[in-house]
N, C-alpha and C. Protein backbone atom coordinates (compact mmCIF):
# COMPACT_ATOMS: atom_id res chain seq x y z
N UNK A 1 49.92 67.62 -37.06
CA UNK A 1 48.68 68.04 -36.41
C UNK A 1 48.01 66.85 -35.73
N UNK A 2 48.17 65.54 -36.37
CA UNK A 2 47.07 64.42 -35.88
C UNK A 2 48.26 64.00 -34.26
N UNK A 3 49.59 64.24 -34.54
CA UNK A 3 50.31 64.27 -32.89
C UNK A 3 49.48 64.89 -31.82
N UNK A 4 48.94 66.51 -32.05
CA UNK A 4 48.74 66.48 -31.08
C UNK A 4 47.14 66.38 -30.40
N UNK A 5 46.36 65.46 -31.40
CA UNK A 5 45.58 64.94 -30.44
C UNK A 5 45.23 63.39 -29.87
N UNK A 6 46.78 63.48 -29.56
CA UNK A 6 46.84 61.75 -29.23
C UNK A 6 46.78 61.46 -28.15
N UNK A 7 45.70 62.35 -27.17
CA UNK A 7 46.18 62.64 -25.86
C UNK A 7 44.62 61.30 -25.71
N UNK A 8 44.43 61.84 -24.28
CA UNK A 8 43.57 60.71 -23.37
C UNK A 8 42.19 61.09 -23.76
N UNK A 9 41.12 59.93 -24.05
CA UNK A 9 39.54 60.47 -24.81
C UNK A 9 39.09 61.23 -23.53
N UNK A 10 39.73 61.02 -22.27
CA UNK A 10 38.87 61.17 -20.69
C UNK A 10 39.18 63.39 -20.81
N UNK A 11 40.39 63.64 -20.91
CA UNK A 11 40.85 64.53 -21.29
C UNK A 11 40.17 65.39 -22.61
N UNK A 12 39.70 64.73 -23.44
CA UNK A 12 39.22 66.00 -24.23
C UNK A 12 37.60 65.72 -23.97
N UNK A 13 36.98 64.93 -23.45
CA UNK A 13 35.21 65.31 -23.21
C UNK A 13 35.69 65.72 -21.99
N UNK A 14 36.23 65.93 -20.43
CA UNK A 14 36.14 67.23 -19.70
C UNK A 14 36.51 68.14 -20.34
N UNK A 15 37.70 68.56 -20.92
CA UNK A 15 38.06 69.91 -21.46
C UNK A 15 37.16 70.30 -22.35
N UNK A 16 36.24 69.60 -23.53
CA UNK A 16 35.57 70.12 -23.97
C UNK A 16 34.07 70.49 -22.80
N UNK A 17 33.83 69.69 -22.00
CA UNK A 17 32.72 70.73 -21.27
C UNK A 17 33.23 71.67 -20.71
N UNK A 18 34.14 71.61 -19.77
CA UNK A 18 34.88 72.86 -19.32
C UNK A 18 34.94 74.00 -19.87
N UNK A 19 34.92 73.83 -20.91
CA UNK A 19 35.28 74.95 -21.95
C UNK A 19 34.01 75.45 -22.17
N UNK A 20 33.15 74.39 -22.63
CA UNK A 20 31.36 75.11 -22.89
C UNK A 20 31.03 75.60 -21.42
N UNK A 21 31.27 75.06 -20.70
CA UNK A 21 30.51 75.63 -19.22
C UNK A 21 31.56 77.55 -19.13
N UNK A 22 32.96 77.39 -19.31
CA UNK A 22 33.35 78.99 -18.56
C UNK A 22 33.10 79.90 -19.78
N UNK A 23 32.78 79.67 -21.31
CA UNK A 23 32.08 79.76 -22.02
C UNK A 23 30.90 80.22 -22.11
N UNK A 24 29.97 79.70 -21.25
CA UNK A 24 28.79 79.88 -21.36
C UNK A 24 28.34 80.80 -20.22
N UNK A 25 28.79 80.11 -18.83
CA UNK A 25 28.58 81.31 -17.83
C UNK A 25 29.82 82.48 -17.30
N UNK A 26 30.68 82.09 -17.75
CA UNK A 26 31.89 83.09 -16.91
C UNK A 26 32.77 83.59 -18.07
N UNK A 27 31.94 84.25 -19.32
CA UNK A 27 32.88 84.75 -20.43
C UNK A 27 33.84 85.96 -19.77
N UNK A 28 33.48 86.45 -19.04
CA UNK A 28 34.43 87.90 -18.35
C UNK A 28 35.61 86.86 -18.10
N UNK A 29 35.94 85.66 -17.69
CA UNK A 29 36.97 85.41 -16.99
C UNK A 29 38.25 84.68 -18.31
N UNK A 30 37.70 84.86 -19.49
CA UNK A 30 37.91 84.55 -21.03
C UNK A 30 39.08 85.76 -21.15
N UNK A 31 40.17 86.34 -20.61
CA UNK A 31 40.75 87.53 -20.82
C UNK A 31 42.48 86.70 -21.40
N UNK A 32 42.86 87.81 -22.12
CA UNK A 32 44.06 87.70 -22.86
C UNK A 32 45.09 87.17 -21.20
N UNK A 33 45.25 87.77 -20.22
CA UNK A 33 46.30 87.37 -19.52
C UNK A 33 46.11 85.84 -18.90
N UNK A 34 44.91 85.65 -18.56
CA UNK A 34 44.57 84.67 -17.94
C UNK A 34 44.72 83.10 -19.01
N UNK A 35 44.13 83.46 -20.18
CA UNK A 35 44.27 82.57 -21.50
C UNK A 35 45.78 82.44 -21.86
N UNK A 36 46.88 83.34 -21.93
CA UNK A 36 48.15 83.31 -21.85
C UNK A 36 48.83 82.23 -20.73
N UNK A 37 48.41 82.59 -19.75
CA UNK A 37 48.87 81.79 -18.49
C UNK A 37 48.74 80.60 -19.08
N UNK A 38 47.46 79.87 -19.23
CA UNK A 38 46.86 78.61 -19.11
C UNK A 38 47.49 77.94 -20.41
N UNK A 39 47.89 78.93 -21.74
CA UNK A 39 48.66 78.34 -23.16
C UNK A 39 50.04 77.97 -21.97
N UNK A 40 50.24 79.04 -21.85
CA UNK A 40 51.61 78.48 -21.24
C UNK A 40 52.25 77.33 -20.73
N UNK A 41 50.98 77.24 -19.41
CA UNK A 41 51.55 75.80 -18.71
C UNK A 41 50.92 75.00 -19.54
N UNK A 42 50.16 74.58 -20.53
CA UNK A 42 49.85 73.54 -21.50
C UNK A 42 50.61 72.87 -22.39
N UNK A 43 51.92 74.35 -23.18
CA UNK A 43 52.64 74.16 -23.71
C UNK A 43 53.88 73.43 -22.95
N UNK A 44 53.92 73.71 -21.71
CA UNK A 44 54.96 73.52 -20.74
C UNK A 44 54.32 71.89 -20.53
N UNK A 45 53.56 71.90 -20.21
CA UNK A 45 52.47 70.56 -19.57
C UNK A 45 53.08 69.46 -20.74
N UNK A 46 52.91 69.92 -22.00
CA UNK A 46 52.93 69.03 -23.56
C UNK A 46 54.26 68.98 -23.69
N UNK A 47 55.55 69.73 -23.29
CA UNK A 47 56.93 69.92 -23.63
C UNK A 47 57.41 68.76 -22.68
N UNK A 48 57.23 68.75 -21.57
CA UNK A 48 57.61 67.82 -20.70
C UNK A 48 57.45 66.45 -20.73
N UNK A 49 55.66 66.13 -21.27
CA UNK A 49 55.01 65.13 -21.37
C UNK A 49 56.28 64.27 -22.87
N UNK A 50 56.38 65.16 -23.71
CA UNK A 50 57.23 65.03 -25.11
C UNK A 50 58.78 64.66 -24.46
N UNK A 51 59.03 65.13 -23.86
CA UNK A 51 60.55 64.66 -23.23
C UNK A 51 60.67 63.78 -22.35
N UNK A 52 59.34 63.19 -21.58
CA UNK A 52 59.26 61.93 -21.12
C UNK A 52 58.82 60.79 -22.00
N UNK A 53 57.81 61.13 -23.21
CA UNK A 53 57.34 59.81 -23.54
C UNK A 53 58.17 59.93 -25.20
N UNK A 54 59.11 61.09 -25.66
CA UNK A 54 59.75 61.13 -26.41
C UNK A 54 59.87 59.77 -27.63
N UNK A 55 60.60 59.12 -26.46
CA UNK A 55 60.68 57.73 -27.92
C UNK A 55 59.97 56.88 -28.09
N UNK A 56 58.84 57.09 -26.99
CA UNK A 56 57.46 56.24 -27.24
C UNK A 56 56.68 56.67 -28.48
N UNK A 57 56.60 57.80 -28.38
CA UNK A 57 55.47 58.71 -29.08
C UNK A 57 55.80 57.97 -30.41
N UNK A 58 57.00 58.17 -31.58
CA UNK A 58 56.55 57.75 -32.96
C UNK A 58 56.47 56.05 -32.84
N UNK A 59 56.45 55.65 -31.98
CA UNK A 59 56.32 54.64 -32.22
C UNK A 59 54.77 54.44 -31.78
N UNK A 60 54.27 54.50 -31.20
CA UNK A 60 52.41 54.95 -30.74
C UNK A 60 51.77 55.47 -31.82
N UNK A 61 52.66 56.69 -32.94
CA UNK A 61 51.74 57.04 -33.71
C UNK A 61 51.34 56.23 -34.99
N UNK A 62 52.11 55.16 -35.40
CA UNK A 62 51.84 53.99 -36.46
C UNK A 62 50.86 52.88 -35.66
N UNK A 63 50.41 53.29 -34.92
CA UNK A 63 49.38 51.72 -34.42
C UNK A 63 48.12 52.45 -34.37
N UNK A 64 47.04 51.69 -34.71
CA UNK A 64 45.54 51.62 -34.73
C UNK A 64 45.24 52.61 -33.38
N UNK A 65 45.35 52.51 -32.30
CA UNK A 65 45.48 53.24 -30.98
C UNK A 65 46.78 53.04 -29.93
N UNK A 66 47.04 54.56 -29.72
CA UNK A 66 46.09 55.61 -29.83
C UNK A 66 46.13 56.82 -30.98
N UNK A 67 48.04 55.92 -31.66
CA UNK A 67 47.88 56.79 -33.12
C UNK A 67 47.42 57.46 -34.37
N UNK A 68 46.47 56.28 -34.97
CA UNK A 68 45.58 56.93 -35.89
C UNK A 68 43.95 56.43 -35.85
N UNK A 69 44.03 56.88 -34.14
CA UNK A 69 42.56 56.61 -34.21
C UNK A 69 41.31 57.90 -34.72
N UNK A 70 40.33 57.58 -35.95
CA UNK A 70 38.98 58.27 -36.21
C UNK A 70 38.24 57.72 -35.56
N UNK A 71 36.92 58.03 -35.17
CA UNK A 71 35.86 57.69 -35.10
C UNK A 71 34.57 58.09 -35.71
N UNK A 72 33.76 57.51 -35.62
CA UNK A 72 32.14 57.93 -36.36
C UNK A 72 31.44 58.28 -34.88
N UNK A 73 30.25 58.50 -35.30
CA UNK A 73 29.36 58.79 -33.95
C UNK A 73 28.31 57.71 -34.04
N UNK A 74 27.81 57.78 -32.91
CA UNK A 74 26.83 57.19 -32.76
C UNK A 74 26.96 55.87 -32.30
N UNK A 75 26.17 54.80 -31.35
CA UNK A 75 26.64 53.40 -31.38
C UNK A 75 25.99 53.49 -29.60
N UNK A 76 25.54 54.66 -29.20
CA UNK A 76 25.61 54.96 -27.53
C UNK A 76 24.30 54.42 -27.40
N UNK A 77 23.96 53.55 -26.48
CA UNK A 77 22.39 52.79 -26.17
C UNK A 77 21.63 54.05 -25.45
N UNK A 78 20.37 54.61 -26.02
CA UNK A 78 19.47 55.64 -25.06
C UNK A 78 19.31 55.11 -23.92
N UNK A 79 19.54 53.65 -23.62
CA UNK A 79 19.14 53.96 -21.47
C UNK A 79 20.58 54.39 -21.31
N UNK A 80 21.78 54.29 -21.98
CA UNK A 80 22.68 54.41 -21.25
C UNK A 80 23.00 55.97 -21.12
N UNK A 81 22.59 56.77 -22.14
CA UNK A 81 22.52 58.09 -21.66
C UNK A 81 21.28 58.60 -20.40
N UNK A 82 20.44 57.53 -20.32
CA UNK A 82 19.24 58.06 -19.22
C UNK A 82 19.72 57.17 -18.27
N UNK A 83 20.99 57.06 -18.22
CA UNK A 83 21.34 56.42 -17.29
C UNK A 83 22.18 57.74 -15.95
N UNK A 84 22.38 58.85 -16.76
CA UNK A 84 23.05 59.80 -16.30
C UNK A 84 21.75 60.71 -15.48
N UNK A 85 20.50 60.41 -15.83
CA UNK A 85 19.75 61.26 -15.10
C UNK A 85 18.97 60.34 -13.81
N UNK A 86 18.72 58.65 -14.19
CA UNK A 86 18.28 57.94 -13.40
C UNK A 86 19.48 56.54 -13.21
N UNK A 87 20.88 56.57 -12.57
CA UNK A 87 21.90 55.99 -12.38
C UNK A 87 21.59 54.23 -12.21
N UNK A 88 20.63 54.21 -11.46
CA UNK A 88 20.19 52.38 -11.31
C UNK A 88 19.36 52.30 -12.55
N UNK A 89 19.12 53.24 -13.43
CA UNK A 89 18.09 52.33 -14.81
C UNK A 89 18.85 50.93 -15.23
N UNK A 90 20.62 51.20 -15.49
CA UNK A 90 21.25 49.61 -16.00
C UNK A 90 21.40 49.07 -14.83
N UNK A 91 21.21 49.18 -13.68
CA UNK A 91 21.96 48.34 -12.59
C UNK A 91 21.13 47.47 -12.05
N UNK A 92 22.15 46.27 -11.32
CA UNK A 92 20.91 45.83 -10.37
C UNK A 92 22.23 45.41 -9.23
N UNK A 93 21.84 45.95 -7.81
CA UNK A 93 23.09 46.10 -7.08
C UNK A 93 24.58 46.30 -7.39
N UNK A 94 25.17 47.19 -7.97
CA UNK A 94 26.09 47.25 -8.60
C UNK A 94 26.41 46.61 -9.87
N UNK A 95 25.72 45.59 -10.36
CA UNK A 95 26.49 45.10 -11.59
C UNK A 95 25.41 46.22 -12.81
N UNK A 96 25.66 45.95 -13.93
CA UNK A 96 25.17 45.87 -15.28
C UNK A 96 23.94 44.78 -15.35
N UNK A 97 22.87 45.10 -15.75
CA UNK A 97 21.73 43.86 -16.41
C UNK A 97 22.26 43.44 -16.77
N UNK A 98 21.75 41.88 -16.82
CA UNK A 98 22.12 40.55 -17.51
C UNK A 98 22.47 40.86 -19.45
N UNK A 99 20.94 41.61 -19.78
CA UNK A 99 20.89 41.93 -21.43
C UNK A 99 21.41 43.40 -21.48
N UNK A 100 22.32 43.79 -20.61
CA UNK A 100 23.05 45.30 -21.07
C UNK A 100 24.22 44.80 -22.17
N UNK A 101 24.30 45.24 -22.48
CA UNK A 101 25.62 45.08 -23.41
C UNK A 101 26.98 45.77 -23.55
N UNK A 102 27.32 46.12 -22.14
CA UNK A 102 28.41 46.71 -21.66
C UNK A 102 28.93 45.87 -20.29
N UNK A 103 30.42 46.97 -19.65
CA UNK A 103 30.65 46.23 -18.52
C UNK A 103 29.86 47.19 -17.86
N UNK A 104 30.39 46.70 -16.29
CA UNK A 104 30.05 47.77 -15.35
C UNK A 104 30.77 49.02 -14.44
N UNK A 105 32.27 49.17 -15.69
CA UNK A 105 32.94 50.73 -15.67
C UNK A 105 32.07 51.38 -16.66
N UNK A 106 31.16 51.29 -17.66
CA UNK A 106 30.50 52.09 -18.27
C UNK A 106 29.10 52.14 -18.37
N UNK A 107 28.31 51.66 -17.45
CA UNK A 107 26.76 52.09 -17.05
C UNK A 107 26.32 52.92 -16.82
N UNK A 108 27.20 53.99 -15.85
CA UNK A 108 26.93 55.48 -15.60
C UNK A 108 27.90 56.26 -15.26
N UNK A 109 28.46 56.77 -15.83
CA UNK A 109 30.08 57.21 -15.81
C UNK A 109 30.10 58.21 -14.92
N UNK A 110 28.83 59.69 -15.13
CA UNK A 110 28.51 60.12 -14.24
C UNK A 110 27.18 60.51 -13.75
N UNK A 111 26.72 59.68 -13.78
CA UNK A 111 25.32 59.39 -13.44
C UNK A 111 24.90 59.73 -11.98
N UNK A 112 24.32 61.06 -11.40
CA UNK A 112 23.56 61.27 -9.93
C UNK A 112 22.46 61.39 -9.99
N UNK A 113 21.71 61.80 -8.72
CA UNK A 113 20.74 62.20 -8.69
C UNK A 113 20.20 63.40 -8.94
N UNK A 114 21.28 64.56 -8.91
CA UNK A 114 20.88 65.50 -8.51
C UNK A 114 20.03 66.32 -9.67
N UNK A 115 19.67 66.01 -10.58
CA UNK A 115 18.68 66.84 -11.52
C UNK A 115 17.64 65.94 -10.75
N UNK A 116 17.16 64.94 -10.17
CA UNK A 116 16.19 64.64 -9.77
C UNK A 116 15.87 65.18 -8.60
N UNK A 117 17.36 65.60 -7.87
CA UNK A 117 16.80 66.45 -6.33
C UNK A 117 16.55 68.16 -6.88
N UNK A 118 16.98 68.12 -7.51
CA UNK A 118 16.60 69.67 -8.45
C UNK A 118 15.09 70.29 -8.42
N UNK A 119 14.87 69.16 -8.96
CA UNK A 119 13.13 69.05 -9.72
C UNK A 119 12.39 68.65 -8.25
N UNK A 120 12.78 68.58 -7.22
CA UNK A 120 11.54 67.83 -6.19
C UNK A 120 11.85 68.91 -5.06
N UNK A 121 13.44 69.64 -5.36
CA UNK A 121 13.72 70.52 -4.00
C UNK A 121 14.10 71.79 -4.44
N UNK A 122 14.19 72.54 -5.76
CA UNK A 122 14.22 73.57 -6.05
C UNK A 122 12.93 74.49 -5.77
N UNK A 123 12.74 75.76 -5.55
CA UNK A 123 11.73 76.73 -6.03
C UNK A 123 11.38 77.18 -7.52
N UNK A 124 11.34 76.15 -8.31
CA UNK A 124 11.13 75.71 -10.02
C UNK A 124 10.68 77.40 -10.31
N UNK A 125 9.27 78.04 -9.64
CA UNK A 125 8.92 79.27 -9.94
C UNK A 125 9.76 80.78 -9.66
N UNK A 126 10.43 80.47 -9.06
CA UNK A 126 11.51 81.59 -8.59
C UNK A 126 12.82 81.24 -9.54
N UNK A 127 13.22 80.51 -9.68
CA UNK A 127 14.61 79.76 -10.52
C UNK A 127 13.82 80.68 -11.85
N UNK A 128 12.87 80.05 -12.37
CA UNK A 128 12.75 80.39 -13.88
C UNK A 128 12.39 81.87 -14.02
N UNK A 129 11.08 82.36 -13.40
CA UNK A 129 10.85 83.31 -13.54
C UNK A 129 11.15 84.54 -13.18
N UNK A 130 10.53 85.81 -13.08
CA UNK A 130 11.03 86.71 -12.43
C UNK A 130 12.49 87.20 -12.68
N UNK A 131 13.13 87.30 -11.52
CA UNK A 131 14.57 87.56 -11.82
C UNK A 131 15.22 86.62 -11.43
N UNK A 132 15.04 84.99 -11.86
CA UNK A 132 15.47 83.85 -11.81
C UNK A 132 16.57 83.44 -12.13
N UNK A 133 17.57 82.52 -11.97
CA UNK A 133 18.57 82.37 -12.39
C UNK A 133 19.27 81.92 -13.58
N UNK A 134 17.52 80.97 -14.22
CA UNK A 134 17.65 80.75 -15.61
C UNK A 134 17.36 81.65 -16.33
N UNK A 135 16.48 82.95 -16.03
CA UNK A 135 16.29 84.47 -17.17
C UNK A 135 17.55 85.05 -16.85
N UNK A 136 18.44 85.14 -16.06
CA UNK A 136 19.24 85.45 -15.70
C UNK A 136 21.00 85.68 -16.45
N UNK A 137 20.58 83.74 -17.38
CA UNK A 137 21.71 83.12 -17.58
C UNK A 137 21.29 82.30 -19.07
N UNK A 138 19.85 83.47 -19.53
CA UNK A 138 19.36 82.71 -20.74
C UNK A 138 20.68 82.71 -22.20
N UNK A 139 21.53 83.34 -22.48
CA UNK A 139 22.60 83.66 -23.22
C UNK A 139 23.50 82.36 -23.17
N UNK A 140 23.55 81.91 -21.65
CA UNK A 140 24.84 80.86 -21.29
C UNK A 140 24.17 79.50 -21.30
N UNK A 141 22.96 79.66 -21.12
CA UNK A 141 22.45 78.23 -21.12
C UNK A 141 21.55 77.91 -22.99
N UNK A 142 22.06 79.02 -23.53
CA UNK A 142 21.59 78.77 -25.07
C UNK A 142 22.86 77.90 -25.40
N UNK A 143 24.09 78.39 -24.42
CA UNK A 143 25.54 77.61 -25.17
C UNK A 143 25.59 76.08 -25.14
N UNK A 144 25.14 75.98 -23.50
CA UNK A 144 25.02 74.89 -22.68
C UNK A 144 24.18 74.11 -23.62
N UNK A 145 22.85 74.58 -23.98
CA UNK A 145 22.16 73.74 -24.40
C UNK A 145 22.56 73.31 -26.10
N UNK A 146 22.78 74.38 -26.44
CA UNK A 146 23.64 73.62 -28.04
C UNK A 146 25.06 72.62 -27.73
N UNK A 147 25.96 72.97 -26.98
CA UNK A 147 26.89 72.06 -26.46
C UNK A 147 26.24 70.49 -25.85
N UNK A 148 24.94 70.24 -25.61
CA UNK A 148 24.54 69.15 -25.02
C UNK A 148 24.05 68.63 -26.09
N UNK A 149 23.08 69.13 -27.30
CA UNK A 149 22.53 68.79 -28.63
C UNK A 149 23.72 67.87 -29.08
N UNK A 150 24.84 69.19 -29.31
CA UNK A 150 26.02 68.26 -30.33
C UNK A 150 26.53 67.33 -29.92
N UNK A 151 26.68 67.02 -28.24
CA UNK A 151 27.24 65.84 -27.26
C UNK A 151 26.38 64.39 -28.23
N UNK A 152 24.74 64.76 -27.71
CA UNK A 152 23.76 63.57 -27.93
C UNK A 152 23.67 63.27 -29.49
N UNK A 153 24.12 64.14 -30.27
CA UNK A 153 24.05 63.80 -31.88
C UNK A 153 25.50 62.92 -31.78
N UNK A 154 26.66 62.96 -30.96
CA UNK A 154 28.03 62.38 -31.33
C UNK A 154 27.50 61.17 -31.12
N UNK A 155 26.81 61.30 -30.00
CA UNK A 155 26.79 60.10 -28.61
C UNK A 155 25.48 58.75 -29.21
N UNK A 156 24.33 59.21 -30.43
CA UNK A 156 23.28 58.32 -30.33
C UNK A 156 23.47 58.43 -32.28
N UNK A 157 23.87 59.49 -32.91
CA UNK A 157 23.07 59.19 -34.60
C UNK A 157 24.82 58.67 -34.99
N UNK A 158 24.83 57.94 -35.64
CA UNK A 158 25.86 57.37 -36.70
C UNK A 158 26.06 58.57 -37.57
N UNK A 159 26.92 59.30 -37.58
CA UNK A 159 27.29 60.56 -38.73
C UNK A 159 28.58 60.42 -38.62
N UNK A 160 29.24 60.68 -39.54
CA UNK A 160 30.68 60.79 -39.98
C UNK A 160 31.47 61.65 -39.36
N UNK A 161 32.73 61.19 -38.44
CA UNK A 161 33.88 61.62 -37.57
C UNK A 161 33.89 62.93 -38.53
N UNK A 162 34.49 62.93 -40.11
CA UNK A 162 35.13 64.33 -40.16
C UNK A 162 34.04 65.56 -40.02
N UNK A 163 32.78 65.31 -39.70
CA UNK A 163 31.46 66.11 -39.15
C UNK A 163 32.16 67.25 -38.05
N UNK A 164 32.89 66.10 -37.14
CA UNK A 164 33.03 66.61 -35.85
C UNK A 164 35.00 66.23 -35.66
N UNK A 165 35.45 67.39 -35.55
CA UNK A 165 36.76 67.71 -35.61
C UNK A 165 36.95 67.77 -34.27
N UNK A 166 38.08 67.30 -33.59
CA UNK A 166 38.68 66.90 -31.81
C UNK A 166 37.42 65.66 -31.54
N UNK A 167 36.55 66.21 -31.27
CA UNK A 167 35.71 64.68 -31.29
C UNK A 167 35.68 63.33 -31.76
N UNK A 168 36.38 63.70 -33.02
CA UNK A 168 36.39 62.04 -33.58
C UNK A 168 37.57 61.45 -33.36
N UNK A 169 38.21 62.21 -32.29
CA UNK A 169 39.03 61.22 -31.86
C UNK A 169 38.85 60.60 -30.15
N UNK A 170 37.86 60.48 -30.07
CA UNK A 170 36.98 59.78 -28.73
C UNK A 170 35.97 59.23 -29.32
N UNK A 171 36.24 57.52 -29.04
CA UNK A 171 34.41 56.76 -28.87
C UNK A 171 33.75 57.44 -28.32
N UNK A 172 31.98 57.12 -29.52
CA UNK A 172 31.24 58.37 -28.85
C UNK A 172 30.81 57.23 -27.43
N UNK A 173 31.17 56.25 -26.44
CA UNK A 173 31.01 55.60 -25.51
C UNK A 173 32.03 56.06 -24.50
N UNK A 174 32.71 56.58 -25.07
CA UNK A 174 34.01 57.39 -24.16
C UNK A 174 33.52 58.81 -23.78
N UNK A 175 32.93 59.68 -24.65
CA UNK A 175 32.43 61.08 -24.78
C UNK A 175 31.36 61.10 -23.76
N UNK A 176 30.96 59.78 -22.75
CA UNK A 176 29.99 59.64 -21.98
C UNK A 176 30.31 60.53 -20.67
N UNK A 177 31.51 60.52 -20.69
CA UNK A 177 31.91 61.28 -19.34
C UNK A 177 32.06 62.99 -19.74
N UNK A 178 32.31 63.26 -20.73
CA UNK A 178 32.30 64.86 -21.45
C UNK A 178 30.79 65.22 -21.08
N UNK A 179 29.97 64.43 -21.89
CA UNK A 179 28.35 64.85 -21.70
C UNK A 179 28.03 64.72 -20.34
N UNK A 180 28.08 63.58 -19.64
CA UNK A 180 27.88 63.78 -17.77
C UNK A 180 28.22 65.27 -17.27
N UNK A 181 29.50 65.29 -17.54
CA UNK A 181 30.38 66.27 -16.85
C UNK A 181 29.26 67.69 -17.33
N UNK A 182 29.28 68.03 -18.55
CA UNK A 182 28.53 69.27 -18.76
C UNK A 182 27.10 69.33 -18.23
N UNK A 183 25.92 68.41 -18.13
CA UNK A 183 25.20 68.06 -18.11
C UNK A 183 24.93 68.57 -16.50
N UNK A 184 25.58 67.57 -15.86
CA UNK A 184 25.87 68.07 -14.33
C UNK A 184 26.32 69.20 -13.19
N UNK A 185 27.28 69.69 -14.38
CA UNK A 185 27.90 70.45 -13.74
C UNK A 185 26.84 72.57 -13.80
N UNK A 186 25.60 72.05 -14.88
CA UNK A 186 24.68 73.07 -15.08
C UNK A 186 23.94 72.72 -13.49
N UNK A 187 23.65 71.71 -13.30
CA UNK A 187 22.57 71.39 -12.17
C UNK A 187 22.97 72.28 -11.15
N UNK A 188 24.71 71.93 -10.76
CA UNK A 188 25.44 72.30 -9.12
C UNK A 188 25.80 73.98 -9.34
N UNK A 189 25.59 74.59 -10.77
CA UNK A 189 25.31 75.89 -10.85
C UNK A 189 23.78 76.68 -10.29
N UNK A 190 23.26 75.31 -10.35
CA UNK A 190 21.44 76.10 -10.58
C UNK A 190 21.18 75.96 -9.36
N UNK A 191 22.14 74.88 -8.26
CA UNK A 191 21.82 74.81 -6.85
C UNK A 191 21.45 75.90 -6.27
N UNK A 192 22.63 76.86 -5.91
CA UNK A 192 22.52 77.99 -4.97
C UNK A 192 21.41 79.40 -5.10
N UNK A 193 20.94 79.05 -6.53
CA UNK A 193 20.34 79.93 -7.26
C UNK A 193 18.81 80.37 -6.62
């Protein structure tokens, strides 16, 4: 079982938002044929991957990484998650601050603007109310929003990996791009709305 999640940390925080986002807004598209398909080429995807990296693999799974890596949570600096809503908070012309304590592949992994163009260029009173797109989608964004809770509990409190099962096998500094990704990808839903 611990084989098969020896895959890439970048790979399971998208797939895990992915999953909370068609989850949350597009459960109709959750159907037995379509879920069949997608086992399929995964299994096919993993069969192939196994017959190319074949005699790598037991030898990968006796080393510290990426074989028997756990993790704990927590360790993620709060600007660096408010770094995803305001992208230059760590920067100063492209680099990292002097007193950041990272490089500068991980300051804002996916850090835009656009919850800030949201809030200054949306119709805030039409979106929410009425027959708005958030009363609309209050069911999917209860998911969204518990899926973002459990992100920021991996991502900021120190609690114990076996808490959180597939997760603890991504630094919660790696899981930065899982939480972006979900985070964001609610905004470019709420656009057209």
């Amino acid at each position: 079982m611990a084989d098969l999640f020896v895959i890439s940390p970048f790979i399971i925080g998208g797939a895990f938002a992915l999953m909370v986002l068609v989850a949350a807004f597009r459960p109709d598209t959750i159907r037995l044929s379509p879920v069949l398909v997608a086992v399929t080429a995964g299994v096919c995807g993993a069969g192939l991957a196994y017959l190319h990296f074949a005699d790598l693999i037991p030898l990968m799974r006796s080393t510290a990484y990426p074989g028997e890596r756990l993790f704990n949570g927590g360790g993620v600096q709060g600007l660096q998650v408010l770094a995803h809503v305001f992208p230059y908070l760590v920067t100063a012309r492209y680099e990292p601050l002097s007193l950041w304590p990272t490089n500068f592949c991980e300051i804002a992994v996916v850090g835009t603007f656009l919850p800030l163009a949201m809030a200054c260029f949306c119709r805030i009173p039409e979106t929410v109310g009425g027959s708005g797109w958030i009363r609309a989608n209050g069911p999917g964004l209860l998911v969204w929003f518990s899926a973002v809770i459990l992100l920021l509990v991996w991502l900021l409190v120190p609690v114990s990996g076996s808490f959180f099962p597939i997760l603890n096998q991504v630094a919660p500094g790696r899981m930065l791009w899982g939480f972006g990704l979900l985070f964001f990808l609610v905004f470019a839903l709420l656009g057209p709305a």
